[in-house]
Protein backbone atom coordinates (compact mmCIF):
# COMPACT_ATOMS: atom_id res chain seq x y z
CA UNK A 1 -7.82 49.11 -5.74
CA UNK A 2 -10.98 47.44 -6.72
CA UNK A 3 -10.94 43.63 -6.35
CA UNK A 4 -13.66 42.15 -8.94
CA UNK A 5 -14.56 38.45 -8.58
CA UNK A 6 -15.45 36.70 -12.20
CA UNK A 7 -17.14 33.69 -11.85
CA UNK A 8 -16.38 30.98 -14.78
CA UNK A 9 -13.77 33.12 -15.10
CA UNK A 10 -10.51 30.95 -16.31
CA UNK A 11 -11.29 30.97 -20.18
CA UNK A 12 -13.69 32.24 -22.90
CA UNK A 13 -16.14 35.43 -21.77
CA UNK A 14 -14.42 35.41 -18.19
CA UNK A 15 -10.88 35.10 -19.07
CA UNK A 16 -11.83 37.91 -20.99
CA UNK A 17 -13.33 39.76 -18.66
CA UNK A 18 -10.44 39.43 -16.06
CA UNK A 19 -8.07 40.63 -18.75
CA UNK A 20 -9.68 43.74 -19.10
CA UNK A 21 -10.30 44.62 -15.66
CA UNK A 22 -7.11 44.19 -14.88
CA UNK A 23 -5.79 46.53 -17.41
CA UNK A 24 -8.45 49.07 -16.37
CA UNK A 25 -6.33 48.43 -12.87
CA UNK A 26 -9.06 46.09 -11.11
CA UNK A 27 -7.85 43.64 -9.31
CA UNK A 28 -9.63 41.09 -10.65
CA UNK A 29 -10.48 37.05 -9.09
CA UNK A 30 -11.92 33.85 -11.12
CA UNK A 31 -13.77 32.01 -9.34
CA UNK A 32 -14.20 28.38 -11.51
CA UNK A 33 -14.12 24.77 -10.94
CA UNK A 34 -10.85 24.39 -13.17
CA UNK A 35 -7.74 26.63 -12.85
CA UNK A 36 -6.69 29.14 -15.63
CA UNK A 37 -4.30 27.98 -17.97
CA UNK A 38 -3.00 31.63 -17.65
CA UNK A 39 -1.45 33.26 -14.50
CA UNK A 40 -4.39 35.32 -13.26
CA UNK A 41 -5.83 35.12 -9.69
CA UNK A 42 -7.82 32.24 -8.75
CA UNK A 43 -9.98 30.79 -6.41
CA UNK A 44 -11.91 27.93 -6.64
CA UNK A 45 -15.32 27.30 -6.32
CA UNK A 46 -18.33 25.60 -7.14
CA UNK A 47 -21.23 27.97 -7.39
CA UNK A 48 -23.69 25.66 -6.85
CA UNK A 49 -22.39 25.07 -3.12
CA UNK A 50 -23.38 27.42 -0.60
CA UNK A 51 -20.63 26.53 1.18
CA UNK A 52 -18.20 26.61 -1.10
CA UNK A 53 -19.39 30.24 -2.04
CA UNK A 54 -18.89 31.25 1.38
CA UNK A 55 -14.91 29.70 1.58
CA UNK A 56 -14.46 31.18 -1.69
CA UNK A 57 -15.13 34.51 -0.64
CA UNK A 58 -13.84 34.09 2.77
CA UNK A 59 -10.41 33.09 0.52
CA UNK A 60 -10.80 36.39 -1.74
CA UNK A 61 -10.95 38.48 1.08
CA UNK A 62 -8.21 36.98 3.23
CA UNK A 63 -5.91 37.16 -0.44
CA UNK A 64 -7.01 40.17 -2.18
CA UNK A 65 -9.67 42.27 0.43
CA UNK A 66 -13.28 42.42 0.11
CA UNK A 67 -14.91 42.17 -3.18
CA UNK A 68 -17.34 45.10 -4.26
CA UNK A 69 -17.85 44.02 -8.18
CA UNK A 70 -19.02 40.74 -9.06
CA UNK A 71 -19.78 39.43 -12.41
CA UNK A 72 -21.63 36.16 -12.84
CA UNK A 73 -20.29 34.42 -15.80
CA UNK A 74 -20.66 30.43 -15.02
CA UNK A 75 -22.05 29.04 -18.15
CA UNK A 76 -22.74 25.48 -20.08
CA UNK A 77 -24.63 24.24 -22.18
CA UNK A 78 -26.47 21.37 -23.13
CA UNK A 79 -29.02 20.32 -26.01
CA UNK A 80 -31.63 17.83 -26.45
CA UNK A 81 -35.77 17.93 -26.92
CA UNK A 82 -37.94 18.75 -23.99
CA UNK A 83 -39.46 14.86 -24.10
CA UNK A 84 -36.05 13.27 -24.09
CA UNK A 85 -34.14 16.14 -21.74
CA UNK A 86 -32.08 14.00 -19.07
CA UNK A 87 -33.50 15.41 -15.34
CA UNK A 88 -29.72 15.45 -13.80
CA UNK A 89 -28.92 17.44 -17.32
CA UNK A 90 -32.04 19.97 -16.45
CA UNK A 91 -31.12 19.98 -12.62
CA UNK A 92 -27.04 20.88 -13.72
CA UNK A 93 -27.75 23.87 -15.79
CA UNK A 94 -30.43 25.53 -13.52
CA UNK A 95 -27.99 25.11 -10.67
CA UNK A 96 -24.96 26.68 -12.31
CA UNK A 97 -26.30 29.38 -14.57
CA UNK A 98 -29.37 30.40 -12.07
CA UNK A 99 -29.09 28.90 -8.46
CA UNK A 100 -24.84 30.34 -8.77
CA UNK A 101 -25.80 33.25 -9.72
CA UNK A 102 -28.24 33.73 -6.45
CA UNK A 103 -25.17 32.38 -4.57
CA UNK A 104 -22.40 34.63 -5.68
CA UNK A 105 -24.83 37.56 -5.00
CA UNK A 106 -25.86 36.87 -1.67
CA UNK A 107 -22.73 36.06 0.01
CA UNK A 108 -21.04 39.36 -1.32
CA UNK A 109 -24.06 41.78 -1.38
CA UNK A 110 -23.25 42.64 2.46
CA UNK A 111 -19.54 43.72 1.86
CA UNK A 112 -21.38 45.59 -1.03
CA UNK A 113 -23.62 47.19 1.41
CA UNK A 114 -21.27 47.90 3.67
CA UNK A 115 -18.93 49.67 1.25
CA UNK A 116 -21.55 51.90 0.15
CA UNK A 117 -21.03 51.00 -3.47
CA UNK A 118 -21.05 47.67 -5.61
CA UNK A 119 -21.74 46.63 -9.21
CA UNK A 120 -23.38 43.22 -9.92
CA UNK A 121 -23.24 42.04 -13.77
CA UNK A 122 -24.79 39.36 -14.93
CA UNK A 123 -23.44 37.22 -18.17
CA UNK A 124 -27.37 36.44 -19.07
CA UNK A 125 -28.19 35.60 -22.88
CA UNK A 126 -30.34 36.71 -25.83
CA UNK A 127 -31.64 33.51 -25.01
CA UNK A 128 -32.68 35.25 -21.59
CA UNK A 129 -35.01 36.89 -24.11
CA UNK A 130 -36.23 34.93 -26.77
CA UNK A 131 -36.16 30.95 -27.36
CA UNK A 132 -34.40 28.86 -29.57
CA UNK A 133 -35.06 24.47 -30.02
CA UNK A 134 -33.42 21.94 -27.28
CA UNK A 135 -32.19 24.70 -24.79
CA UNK A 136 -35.45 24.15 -22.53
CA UNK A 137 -32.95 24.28 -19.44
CA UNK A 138 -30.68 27.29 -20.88
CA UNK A 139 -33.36 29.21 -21.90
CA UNK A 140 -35.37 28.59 -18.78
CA UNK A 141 -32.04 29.71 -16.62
CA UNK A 142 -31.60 32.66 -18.75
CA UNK A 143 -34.64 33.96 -18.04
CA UNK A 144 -34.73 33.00 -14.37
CA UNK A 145 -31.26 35.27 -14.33
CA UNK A 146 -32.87 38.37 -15.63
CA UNK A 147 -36.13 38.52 -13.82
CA UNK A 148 -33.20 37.55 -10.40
CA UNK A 149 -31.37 41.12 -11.42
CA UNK A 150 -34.17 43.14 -11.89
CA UNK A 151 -35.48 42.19 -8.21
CA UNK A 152 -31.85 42.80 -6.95
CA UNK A 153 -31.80 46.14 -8.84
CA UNK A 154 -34.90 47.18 -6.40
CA UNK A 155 -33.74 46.27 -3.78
CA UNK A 156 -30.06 46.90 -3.86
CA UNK A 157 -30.44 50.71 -5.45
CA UNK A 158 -30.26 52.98 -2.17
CA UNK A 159 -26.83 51.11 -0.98
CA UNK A 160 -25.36 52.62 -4.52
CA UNK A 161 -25.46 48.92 -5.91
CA UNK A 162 -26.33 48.34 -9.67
CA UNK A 163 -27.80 45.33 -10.87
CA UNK A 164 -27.25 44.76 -14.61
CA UNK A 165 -27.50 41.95 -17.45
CA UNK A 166 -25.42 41.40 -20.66
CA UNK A 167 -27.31 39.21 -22.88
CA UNK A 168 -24.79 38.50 -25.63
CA UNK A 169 -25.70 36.38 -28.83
CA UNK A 170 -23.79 33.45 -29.86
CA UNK A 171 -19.91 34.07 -28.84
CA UNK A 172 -17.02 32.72 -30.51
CA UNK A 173 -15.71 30.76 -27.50
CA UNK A 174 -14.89 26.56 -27.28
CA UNK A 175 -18.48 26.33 -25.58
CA UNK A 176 -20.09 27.60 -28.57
CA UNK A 177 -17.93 25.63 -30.92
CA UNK A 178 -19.28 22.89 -28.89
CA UNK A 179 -22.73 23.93 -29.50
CA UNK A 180 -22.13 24.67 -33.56
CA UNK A 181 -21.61 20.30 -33.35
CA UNK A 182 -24.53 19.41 -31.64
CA UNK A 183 -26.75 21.45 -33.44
CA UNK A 184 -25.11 19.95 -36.68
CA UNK A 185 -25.99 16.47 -35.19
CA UNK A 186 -29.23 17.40 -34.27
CA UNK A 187 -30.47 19.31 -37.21
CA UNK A 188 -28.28 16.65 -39.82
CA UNK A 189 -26.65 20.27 -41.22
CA UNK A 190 -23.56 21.32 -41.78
CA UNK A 191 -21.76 23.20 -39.20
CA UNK A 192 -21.13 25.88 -41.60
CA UNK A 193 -24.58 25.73 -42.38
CA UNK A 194 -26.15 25.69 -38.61
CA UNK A 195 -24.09 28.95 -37.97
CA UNK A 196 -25.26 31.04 -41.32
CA UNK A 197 -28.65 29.28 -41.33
CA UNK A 198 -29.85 28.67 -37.66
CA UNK A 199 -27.07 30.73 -35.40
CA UNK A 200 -26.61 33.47 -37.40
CA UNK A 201 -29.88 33.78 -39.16
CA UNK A 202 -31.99 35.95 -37.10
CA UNK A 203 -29.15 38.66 -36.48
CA UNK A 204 -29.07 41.39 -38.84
CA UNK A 205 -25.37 41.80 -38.58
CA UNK A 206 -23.83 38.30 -39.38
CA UNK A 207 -21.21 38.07 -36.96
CA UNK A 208 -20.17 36.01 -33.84
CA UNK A 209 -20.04 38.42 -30.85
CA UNK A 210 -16.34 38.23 -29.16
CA UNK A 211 -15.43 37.85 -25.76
CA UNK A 212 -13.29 41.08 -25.54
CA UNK A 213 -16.62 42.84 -26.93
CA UNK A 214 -18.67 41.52 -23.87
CA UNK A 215 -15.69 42.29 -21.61
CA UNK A 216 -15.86 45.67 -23.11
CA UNK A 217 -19.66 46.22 -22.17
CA UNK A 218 -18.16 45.04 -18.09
CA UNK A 219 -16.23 47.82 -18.36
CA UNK A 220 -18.95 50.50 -19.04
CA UNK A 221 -21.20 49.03 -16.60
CA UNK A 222 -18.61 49.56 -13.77
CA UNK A 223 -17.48 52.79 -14.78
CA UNK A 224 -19.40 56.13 -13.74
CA UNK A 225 -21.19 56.52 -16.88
CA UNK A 226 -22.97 53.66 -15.91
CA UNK A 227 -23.96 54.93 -12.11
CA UNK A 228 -27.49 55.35 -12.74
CA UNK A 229 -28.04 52.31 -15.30
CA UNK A 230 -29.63 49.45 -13.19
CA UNK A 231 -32.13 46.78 -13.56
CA UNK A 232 -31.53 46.72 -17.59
CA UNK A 233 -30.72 43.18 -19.60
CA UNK A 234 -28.65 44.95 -22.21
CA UNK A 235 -28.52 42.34 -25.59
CA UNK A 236 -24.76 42.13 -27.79
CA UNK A 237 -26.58 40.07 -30.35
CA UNK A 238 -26.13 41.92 -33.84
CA UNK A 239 -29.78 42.69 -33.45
CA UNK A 240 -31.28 39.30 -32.77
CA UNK A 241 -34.38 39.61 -30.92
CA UNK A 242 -34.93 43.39 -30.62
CA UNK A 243 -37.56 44.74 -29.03
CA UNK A 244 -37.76 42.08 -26.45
């Protein structure tokens, strides 16, 4: 059996995530700060801790064996102008969402290598892509995450390793609901009105992406359809920024 680590993984996109792995038969891990409120597998971890990272998988391999798919899922968010963006607020995101995701990579890319086969996916964003007001630190992350996969993908291709990115629109999960407020705040809008107006507007298809649809797109990236698919940023955004 396959063990799968998910970081961020005890709700939204992740819980997802494990719950479809583990019906595909994956044994599947979350690595997250907080514990699931639902039975799965857990180990916790801060990415942002070498240290930590290396316990973690230390943990997942004494528990469940060694690790060969990892998905890197950690996300927040937080919103305010570029002249008036808190430092420690800058410092947070860029640790979790792009300094984790270099973490939880290089501790398990040698069991990868030594396996002969391993899949890497990275939860990126469309905002990996294109930019949207007071996500200076998301945005910057985002991007920092897919130009980190597409050196991994060169290197990590003749060990049978894929390196790929999911860059999913705006998700209904509690993070974005989050979000849908401050952007009301900020803009003085409705909430209704920041999600068909601001959210929503640049998508041709007017719909919030859901977390069993990005789980879904895991999936296909681990199977064997996916063998030779590596070094892509893939977007789930109803259209949002195509051709970037």
């Amino acid at each position: 059996m396959k063990v799968a680590v998910v970081t961020g993984g005890s709700s939204g996109i992740g819980l997802a995530i494990i719950h479809q792995l583990t019906a595909q038969g994956f044994k599947a891990i979350s690595w997250d700060i907080n514990p699931p409120k639902e039975d799965v597998p857990f180990v916790r971890c801060d990415v942002t801790s070498e240290e930590a990272v290396k316990a973690a998988l230390s943990q997942t391999q004494s528990q469940y064996g060694e690790p060969t798919i990892l998905i890197n899922n950690c996300g927040l968010q937080f919103l305010s102008p570029v002249d008036e963006f808190p430092l420690e607020k800058w410092n947070q995101l860029i640790s979790i969402l792009l300094t984790g995701t270099f973490l939880c990579s290089k501790v398990m890319i040698p069991g990868m290598k030594k396996n002969g086969w391993g899949r890497i996916i990275n939860v990126s964003s469309i905002h990996g892509k294109v930019a949207s007001p007071y996500k200076a630190a998301y945005v910057a992350a985002k991007h920092g995450v897919l130009g980190l996969s597409k050196v991994m993908a060169l290197e990590l291709g003749e060990f049978n390793i894929t390196v790929n990115s999911i860059c999913p629109g705006f998700v209904d999960t509690p993070l974005m609901r989050q979000q849908l407020s401050k952007q009301a705040e900020l803009n003085q809008m409705t909430e209704a009105d920041v999600a068909s107006e601001i959210m929503l507007k640049p998508a041709c298809i007017k719909k919030f992406t859901t977390t069993e649809q990005v789980a879904g797109m895991v999936n296909y990236f681990i199977s064997d359809a996916a063998a030779t698919i590596t070094g892509e940023a893939f977007s789930m955004s109803g259209g949002w920024g195509m051709g970037q």
